[in-house]
C-alpha atoms as a PDB file:
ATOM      1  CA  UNK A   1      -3.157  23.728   2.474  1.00  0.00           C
ATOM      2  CA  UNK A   2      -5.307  22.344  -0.200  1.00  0.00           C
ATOM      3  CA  UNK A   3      -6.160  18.143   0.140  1.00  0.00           C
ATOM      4  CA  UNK A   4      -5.216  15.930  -2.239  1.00  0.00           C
ATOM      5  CA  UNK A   5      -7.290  13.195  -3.407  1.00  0.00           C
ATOM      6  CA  UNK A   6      -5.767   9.427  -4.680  1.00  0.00           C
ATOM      7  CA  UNK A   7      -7.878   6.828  -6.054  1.00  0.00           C
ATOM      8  CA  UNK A   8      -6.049   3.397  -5.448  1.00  0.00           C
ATOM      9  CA  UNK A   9      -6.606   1.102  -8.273  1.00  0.00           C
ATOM     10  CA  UNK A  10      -5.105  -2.636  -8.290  1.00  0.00           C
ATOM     11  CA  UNK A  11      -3.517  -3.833 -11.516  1.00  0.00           C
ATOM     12  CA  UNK A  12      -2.495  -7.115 -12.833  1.00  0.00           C
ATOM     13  CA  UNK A  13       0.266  -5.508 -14.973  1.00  0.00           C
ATOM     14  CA  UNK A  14       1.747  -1.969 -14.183  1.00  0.00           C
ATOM     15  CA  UNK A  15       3.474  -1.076 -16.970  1.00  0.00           C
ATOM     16  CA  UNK A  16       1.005  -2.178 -19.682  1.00  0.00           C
ATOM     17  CA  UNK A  17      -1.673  -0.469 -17.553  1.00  0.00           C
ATOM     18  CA  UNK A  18       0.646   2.672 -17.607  1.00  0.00           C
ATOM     19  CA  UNK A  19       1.135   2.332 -21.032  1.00  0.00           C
ATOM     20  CA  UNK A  20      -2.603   2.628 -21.922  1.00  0.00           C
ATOM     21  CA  UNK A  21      -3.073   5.443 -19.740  1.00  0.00           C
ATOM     22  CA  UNK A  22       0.107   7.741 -21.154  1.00  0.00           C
ATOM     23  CA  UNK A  23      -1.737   6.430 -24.590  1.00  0.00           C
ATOM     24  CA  UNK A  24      -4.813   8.516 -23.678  1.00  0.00           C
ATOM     25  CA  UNK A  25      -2.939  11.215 -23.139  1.00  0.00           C
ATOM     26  CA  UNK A  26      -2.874  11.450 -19.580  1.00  0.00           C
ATOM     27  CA  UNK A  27       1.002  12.510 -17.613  1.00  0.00           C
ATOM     28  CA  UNK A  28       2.564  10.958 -14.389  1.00  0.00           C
ATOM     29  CA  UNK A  29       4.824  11.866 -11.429  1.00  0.00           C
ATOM     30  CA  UNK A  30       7.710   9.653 -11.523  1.00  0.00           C
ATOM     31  CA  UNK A  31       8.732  11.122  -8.054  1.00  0.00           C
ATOM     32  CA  UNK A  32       5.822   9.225  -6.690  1.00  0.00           C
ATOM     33  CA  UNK A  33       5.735   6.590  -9.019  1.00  0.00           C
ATOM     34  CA  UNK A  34       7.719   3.049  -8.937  1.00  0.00           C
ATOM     35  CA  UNK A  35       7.995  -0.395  -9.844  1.00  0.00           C
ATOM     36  CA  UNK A  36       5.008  -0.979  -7.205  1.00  0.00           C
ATOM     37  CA  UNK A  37       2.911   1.631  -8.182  1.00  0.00           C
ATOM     38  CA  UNK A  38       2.528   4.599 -10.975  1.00  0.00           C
ATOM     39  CA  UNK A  39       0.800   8.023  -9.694  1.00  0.00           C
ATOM     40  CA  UNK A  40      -1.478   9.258 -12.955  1.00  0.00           C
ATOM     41  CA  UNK A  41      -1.792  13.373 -12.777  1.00  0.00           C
ATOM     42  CA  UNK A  42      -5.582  13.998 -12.874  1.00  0.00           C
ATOM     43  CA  UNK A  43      -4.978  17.212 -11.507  1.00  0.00           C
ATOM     44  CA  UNK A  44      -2.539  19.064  -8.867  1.00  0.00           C
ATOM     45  CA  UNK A  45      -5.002  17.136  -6.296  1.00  0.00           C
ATOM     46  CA  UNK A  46      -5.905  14.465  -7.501  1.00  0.00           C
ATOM     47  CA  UNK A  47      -4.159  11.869  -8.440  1.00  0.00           C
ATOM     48  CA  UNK A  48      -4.909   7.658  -9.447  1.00  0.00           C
ATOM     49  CA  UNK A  49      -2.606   5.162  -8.624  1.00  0.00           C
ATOM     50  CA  UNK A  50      -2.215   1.980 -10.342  1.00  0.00           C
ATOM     51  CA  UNK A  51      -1.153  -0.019  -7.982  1.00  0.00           C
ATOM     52  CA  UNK A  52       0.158  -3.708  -8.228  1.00  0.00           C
ATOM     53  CA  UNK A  53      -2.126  -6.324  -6.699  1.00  0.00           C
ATOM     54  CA  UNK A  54       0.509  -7.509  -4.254  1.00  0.00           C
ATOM     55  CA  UNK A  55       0.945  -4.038  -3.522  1.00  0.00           C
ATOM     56  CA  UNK A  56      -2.746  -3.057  -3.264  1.00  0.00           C
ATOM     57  CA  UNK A  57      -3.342  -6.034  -1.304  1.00  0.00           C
ATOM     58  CA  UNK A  58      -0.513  -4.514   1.447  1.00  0.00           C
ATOM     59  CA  UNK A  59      -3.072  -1.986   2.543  1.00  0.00           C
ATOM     60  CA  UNK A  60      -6.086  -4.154   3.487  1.00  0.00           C
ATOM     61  CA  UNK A  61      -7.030  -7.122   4.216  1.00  0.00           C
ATOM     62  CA  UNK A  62      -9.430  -7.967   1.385  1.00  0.00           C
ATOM     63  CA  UNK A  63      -9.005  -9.523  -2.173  1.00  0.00           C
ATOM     64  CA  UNK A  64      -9.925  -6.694  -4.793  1.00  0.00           C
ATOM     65  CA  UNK A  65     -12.363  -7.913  -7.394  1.00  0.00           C
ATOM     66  CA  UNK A  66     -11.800  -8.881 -10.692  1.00  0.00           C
ATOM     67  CA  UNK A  67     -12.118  -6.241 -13.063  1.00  0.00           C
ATOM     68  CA  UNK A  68     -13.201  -8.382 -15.535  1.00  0.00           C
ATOM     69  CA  UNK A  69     -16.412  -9.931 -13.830  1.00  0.00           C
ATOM     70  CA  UNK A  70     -17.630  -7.666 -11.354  1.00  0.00           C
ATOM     71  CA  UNK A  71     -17.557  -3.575 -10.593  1.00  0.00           C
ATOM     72  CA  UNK A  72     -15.973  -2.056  -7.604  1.00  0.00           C
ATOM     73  CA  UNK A  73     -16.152   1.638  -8.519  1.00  0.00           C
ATOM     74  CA  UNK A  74     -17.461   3.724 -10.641  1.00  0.00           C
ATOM     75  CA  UNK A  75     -15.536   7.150 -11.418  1.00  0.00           C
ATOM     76  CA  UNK A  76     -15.961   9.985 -14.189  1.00  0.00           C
ATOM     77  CA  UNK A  77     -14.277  12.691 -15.375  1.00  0.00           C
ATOM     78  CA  UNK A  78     -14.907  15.907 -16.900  1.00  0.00           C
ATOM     79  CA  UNK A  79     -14.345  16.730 -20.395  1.00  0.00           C
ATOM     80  CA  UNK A  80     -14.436  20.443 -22.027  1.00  0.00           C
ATOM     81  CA  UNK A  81     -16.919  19.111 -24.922  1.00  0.00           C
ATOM     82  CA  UNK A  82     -19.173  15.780 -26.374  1.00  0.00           C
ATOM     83  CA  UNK A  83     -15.688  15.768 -28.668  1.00  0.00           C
ATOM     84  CA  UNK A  84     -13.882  15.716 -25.280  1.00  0.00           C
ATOM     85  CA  UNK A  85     -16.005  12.958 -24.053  1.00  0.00           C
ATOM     86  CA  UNK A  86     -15.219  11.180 -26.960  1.00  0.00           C
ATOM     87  CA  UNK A  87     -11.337  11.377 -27.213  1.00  0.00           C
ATOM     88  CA  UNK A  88     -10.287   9.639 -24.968  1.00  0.00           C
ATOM     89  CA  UNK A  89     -12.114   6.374 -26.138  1.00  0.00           C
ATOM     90  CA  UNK A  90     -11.166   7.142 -29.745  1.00  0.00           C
ATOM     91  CA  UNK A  91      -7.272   6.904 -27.811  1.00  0.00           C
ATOM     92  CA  UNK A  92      -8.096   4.271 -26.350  1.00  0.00           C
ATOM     93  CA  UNK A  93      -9.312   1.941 -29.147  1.00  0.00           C
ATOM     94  CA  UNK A  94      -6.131   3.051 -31.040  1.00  0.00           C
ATOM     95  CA  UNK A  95      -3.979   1.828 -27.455  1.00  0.00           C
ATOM     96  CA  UNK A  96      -5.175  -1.388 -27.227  1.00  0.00           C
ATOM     97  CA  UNK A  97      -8.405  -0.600 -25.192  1.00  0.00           C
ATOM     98  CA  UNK A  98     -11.523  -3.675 -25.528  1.00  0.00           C
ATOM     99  CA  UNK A  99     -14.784  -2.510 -26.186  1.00  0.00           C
ATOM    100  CA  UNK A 100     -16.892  -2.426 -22.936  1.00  0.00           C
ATOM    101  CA  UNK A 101     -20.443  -1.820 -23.080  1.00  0.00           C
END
């Protein structure tokens, strides 16, 4: 049996965060997916769930950072070419996305 991987990431708002993602192009499994938490297909292993805060907090005992002043984690993914690389920022901008560094 192959493992499976899922990143947990805590959102403030689920559906705009889903939103943004299915804007870049990226598909999700609504079998796994609710109004707690969406499961984003990476690949048939991996998977990222954007989870609600309240939600995200169920699982621990810590408070996750905020996104918008500090880094927690920092993940990449691979892209076929530089035009692949590029993409999904290009998406983004169009979906809403801020400019980060």
């Amino acid at each position: 049996m192959d493992r499976m991987l899922f990143v947990n990431l805590p959102v403030t708002d689920l559906s705009r965060a889903r939103a943004f993602w299915e804007a870049l192009g990226f598909a999700f499994d609504d079998r796994i997916s609710d109004d707690r938490a969406a499961s984003m297909l990476i690949s048939e292993q991996t998977h990222v769930m954007l989870m609600a805060k309240p939600f995200f907090a169920s699982f621990h005992d810590r408070q996750p950072v905020d996104a918008r002043t500090h880094a927690q984690v920092v993940l990449a993914l691979s892209a076929p070419s530089r035009d692949g690389v590029h993409e999904p920022g290009r998406r983004g901008a169009r979906g809403g996305r801020r400019a980060g560094r």
